[in-house]
N, C-alpha and C. Protein backbone atom coordinates (compact mmCIF):
# COMPACT_ATOMS: atom_id res chain seq x y z
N UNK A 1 52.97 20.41 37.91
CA UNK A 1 53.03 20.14 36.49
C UNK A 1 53.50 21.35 35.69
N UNK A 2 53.34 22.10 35.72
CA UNK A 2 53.36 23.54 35.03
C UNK A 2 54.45 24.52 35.31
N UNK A 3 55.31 23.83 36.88
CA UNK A 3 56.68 24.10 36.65
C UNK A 3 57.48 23.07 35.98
N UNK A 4 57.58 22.08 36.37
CA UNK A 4 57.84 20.96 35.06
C UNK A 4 58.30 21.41 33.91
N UNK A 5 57.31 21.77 33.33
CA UNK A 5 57.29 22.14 32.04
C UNK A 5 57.24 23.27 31.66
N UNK A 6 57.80 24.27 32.96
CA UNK A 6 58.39 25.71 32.39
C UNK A 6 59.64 25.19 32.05
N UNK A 7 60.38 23.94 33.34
CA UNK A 7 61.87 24.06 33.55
C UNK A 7 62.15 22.86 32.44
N UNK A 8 61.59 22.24 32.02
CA UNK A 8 61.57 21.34 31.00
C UNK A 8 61.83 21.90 29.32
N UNK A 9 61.15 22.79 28.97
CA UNK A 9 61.15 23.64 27.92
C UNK A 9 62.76 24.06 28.03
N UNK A 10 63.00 24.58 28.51
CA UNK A 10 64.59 25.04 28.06
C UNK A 10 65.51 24.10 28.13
N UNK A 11 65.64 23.23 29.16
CA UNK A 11 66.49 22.17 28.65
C UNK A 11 66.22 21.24 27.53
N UNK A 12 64.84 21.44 27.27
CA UNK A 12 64.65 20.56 25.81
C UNK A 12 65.63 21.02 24.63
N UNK A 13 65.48 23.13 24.87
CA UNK A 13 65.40 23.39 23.93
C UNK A 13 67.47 23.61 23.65
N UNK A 14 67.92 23.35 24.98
CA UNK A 14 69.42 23.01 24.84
C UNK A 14 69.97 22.11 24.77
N UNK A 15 69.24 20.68 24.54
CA UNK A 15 69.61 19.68 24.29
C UNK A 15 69.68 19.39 22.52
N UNK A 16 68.42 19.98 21.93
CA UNK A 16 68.26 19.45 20.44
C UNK A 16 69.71 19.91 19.72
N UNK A 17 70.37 20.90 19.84
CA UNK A 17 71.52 20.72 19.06
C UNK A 17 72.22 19.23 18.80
N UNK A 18 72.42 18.76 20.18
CA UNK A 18 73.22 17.95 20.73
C UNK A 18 72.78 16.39 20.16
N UNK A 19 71.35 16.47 20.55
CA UNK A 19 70.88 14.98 20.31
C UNK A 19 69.81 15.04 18.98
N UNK A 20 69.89 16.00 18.19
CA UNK A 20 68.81 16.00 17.46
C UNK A 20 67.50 16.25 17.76
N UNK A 21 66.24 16.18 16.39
CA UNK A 21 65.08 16.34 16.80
C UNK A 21 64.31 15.08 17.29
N UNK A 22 63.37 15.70 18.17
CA UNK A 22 62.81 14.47 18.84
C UNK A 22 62.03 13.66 17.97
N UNK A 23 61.47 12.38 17.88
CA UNK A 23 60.76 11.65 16.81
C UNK A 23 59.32 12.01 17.44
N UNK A 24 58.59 12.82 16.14
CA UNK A 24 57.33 13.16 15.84
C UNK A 24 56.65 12.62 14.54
N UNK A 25 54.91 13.00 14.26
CA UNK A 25 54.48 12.11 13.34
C UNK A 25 55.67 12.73 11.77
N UNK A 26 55.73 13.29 11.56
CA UNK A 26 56.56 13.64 10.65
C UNK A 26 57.99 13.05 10.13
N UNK A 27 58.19 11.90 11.09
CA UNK A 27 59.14 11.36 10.69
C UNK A 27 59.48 10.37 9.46
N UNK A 28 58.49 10.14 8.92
CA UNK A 28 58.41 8.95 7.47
C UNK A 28 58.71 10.29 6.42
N UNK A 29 58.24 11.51 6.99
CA UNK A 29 59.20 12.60 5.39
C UNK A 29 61.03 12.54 5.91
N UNK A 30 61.15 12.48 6.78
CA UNK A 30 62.71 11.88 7.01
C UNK A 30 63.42 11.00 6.35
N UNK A 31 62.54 10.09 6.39
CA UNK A 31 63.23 8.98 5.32
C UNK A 31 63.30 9.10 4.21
N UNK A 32 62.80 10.11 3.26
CA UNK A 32 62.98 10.35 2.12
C UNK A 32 64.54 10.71 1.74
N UNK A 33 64.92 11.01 3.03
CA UNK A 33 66.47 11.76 2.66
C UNK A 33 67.65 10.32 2.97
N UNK A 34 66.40 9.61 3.18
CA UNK A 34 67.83 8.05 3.20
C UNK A 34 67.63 7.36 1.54
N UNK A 35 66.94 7.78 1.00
CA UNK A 35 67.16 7.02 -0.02
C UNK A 35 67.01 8.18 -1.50
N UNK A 36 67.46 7.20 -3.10
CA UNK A 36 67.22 8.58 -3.88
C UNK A 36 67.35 8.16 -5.11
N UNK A 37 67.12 8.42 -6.29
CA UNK A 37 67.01 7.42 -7.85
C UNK A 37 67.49 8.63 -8.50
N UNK A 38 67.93 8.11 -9.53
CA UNK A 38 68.48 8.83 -10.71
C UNK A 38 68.49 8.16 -11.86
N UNK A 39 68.52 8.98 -12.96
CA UNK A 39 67.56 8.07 -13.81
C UNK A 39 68.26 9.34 -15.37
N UNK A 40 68.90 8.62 -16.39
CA UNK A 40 69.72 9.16 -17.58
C UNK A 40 69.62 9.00 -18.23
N UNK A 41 69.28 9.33 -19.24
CA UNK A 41 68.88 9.47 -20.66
C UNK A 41 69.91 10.29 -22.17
N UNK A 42 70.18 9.78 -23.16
CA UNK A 42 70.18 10.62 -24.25
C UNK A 42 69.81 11.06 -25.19
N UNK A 43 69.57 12.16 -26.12
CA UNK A 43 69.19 11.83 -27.33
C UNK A 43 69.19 10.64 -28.14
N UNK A 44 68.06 10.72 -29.47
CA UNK A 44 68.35 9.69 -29.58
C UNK A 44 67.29 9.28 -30.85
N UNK A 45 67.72 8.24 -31.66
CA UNK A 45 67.33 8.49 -33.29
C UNK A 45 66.06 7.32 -33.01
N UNK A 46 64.48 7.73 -33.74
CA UNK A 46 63.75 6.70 -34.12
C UNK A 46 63.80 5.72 -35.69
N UNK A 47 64.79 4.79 -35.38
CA UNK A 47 65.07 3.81 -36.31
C UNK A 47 63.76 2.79 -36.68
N UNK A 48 63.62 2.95 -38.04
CA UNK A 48 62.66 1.93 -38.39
C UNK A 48 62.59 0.83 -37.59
N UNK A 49 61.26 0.29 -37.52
CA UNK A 49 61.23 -1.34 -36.61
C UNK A 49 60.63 -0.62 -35.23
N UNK A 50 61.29 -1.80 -34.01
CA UNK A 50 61.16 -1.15 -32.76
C UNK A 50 62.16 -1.41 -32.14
N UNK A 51 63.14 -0.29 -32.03
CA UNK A 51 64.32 -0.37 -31.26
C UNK A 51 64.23 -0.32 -30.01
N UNK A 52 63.10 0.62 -29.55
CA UNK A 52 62.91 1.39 -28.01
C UNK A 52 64.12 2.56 -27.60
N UNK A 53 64.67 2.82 -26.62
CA UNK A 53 65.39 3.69 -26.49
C UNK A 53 66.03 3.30 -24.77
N UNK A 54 67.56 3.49 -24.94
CA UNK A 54 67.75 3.46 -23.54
C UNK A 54 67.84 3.99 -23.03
N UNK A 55 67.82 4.03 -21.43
CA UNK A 55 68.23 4.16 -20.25
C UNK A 55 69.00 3.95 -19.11
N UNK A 56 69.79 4.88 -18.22
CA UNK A 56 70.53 4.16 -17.11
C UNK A 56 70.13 4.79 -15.75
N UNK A 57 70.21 3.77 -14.89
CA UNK A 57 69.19 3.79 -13.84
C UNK A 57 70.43 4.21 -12.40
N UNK A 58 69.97 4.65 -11.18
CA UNK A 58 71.35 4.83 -10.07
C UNK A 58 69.49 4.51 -8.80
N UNK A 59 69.83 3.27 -8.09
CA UNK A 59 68.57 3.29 -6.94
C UNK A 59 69.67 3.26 -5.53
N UNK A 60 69.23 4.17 -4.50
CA UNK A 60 70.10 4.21 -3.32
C UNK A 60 68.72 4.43 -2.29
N UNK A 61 68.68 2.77 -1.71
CA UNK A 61 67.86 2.54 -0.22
C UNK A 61 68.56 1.57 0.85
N UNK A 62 67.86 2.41 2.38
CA UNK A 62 68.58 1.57 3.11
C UNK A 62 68.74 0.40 3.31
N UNK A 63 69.47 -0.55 3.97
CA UNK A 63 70.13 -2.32 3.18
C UNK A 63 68.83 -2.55 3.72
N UNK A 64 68.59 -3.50 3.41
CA UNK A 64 67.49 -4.42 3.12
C UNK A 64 66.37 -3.91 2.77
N UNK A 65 65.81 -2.79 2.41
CA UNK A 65 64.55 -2.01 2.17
C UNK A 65 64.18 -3.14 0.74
N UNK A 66 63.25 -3.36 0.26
CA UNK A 66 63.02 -3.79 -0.91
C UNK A 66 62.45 -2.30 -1.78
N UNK A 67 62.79 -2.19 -3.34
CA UNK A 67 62.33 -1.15 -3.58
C UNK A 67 62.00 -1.27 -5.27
N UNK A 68 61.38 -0.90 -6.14
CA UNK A 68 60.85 -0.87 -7.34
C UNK A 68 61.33 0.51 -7.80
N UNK A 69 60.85 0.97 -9.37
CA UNK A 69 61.80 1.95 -9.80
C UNK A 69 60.91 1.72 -11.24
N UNK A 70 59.65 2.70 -11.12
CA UNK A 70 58.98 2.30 -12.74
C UNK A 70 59.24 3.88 -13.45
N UNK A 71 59.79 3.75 -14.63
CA UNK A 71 60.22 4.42 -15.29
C UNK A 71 59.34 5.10 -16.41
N UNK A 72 59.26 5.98 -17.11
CA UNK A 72 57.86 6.59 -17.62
C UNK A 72 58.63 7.34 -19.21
N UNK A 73 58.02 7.05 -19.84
CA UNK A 73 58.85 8.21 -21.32
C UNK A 73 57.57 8.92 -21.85
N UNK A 74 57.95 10.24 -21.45
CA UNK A 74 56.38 11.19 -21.82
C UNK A 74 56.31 12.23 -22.31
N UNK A 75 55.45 12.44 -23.54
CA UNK A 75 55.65 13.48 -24.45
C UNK A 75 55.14 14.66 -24.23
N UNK A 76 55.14 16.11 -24.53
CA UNK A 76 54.91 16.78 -24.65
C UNK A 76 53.73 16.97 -24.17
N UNK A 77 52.60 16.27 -23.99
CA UNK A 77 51.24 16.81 -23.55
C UNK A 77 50.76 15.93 -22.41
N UNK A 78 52.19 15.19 -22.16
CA UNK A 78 51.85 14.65 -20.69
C UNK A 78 51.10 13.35 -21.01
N UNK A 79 51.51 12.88 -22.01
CA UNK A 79 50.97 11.15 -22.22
C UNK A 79 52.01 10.53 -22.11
N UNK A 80 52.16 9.23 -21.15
CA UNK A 80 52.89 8.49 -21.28
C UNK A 80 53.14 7.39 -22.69
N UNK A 81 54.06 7.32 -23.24
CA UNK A 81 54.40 6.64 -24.26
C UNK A 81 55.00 5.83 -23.91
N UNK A 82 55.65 4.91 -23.15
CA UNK A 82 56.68 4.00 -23.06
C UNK A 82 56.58 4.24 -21.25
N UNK A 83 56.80 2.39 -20.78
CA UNK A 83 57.16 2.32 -19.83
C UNK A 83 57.77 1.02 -19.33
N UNK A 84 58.86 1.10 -18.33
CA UNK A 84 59.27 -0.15 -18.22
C UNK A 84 59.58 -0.27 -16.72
N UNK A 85 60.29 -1.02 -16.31
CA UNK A 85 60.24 -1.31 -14.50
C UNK A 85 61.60 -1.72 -14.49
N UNK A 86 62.18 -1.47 -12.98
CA UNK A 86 63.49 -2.35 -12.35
C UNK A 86 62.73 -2.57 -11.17
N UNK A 87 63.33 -3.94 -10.33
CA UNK A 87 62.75 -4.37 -9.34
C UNK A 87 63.66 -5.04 -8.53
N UNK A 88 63.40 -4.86 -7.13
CA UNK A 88 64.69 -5.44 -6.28
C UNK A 88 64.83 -6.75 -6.57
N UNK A 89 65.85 -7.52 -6.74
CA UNK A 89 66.12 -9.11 -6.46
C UNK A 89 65.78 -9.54 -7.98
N UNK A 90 65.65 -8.63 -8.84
CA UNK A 90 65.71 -8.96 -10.41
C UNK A 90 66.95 -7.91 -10.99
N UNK A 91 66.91 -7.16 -10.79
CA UNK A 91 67.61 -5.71 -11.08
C UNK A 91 68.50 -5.81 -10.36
N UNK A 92 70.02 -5.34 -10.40
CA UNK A 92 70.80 -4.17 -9.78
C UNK A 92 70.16 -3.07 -9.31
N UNK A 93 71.09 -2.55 -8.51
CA UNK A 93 70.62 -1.18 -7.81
C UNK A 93 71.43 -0.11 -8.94
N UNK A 94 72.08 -0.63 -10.02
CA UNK A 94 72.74 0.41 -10.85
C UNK A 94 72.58 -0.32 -12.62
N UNK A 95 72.26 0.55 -13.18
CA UNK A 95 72.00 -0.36 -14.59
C UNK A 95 71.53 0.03 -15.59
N UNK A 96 71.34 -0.54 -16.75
CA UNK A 96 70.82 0.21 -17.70
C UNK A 96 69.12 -0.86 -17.92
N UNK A 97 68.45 0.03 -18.32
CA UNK A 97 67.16 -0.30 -19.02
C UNK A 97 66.62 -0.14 -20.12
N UNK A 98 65.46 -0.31 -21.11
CA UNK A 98 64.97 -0.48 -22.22
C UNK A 98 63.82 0.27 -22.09
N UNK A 99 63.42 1.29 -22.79
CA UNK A 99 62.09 1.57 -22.94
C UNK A 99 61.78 1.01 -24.61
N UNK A 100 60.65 -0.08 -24.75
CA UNK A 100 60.21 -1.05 -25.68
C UNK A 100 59.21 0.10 -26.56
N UNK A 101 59.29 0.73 -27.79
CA UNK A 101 58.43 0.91 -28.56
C UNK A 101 58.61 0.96 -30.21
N UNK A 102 57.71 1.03 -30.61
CA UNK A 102 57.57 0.88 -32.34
C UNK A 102 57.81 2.47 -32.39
N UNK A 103 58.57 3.02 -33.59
CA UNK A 103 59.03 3.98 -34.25
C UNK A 103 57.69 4.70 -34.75
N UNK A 104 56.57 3.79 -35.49
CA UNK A 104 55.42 4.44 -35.73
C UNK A 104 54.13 4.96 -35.05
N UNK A 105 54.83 4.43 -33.56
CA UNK A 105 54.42 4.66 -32.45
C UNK A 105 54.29 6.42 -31.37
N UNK A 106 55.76 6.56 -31.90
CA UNK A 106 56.37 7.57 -31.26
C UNK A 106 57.03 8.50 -32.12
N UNK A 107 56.21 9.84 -31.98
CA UNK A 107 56.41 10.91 -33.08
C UNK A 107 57.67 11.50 -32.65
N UNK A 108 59.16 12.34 -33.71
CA UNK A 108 59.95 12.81 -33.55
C UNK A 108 59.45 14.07 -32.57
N UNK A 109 60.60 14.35 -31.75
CA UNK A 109 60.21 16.07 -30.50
C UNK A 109 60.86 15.37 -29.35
N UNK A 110 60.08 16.77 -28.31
CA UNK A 110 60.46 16.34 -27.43
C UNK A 110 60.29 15.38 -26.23
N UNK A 111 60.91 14.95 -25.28
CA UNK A 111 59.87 14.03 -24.21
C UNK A 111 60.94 14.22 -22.85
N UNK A 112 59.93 13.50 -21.76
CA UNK A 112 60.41 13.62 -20.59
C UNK A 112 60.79 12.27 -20.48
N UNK A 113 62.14 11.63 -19.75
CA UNK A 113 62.49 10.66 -19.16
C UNK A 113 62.03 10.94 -17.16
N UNK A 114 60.99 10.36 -17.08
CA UNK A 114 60.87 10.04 -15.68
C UNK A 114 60.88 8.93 -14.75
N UNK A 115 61.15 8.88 -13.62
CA UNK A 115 61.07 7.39 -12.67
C UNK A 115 60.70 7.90 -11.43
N UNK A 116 59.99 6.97 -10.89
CA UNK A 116 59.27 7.47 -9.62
C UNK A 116 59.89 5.68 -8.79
N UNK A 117 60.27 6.05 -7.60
CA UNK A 117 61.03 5.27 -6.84
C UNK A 117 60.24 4.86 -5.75
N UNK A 118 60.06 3.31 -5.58
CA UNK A 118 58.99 3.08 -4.32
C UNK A 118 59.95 2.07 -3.60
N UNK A 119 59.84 2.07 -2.79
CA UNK A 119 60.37 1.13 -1.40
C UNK A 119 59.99 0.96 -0.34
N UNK A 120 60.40 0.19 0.54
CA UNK A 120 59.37 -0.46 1.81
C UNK A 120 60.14 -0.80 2.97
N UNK A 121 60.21 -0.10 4.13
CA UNK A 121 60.96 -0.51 5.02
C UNK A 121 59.71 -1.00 6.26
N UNK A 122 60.01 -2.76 6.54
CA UNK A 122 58.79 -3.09 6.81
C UNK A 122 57.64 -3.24 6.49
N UNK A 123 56.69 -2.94 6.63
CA UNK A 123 55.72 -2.11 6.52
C UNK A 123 54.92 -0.64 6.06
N UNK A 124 55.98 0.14 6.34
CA UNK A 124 56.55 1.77 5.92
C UNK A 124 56.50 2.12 4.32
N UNK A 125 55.39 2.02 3.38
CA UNK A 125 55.63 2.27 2.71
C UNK A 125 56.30 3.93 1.43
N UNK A 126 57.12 3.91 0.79
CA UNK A 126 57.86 5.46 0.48
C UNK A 126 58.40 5.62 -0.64
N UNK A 127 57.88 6.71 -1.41
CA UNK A 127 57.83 6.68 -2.52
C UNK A 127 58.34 8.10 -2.72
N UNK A 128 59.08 8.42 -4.23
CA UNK A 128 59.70 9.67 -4.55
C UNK A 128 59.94 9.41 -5.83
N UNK A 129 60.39 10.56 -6.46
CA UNK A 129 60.63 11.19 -8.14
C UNK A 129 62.08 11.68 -8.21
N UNK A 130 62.42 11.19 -8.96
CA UNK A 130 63.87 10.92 -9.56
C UNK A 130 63.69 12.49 -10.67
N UNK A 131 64.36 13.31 -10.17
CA UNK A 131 65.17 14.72 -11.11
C UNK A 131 64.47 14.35 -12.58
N UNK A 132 63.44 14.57 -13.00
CA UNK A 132 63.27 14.09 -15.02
C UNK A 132 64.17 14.46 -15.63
N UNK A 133 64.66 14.17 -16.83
CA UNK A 133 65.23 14.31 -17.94
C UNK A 133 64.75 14.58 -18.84
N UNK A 134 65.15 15.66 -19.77
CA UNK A 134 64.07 15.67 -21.19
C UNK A 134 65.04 15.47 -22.47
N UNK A 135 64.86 14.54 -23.51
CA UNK A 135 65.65 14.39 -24.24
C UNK A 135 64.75 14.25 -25.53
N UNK A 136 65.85 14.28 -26.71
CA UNK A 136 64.90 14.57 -28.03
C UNK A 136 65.15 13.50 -29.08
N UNK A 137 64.15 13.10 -29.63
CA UNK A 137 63.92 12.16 -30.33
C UNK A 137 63.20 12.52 -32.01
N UNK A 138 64.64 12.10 -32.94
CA UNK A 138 64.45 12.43 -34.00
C UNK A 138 64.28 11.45 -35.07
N UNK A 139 63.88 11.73 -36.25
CA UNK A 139 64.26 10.57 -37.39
C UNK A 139 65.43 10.73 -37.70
N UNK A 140 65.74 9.51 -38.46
CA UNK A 140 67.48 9.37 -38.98
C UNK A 140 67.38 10.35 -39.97
């Protein structure tokens, strides 16, 4: 056994160029690099009423994964103010969205545009954060 696996060790360790790394528990952080959200925002004026404010969305998972995409608009002290969803088999995988709020709702400054990206291959569930955006929101 123990020559085995003296003479085993080096050809392992001249093979991984060739064939890659071997599959260990660590492989579901792998999959993070198959898929990826992006998520755009602009400035942007609080008009009397409730206009809300838009958004455009970019979701990239492998074919058939089903995947969700909830989107977050958050101010300055880390409260969410506004939130809205895209969802596979309702949504595009590319698009624009609505964040829904009242003007007297949401004070002029600054805020974060965020989206956190979930999907499912199988069973496998995998989730990640889309780059934030911070954009500013003024009166007319």
């Amino acid at each position: 056994m123990k020559r085995l696996a003296l003479i085993g060790a080096p050809l392992l360790a001249l093979l991984l160029p060739f064939g890659g790394a071997p599959a260990t528990a660590d492989a579901p952080v792998a999959r993070a690099a198959e898929a990826s959200a992006q998520i755009r925002s602009t400035d942007g004026v609080l008009s009397k009423g409730c206009p809300g404010h838009r958004y455009r969305y970019a979701v990239d998972v492998p074919a058939g994964d089903s995947w969700s995409l909830d989107v977050y608009l958050v101010n300055r002290a880390g409260r969410t103010v506004a939130y809205n969803y895209e969802l596979v088999g309702g949504d595009p995988k590319k698009g624009k969205g609505r964040f829904l709020f009242c003007s007297l709702d949401v004070k002029p400054g600054r805020y974060k545009v965020k989206a956190q990206l979930t999907w499912s291959h199988y069973s496998d569930l995998q989730t990640l954060w889309a780059k934030p955006r911070v954009i500013h929101l003024r009166r007319p």
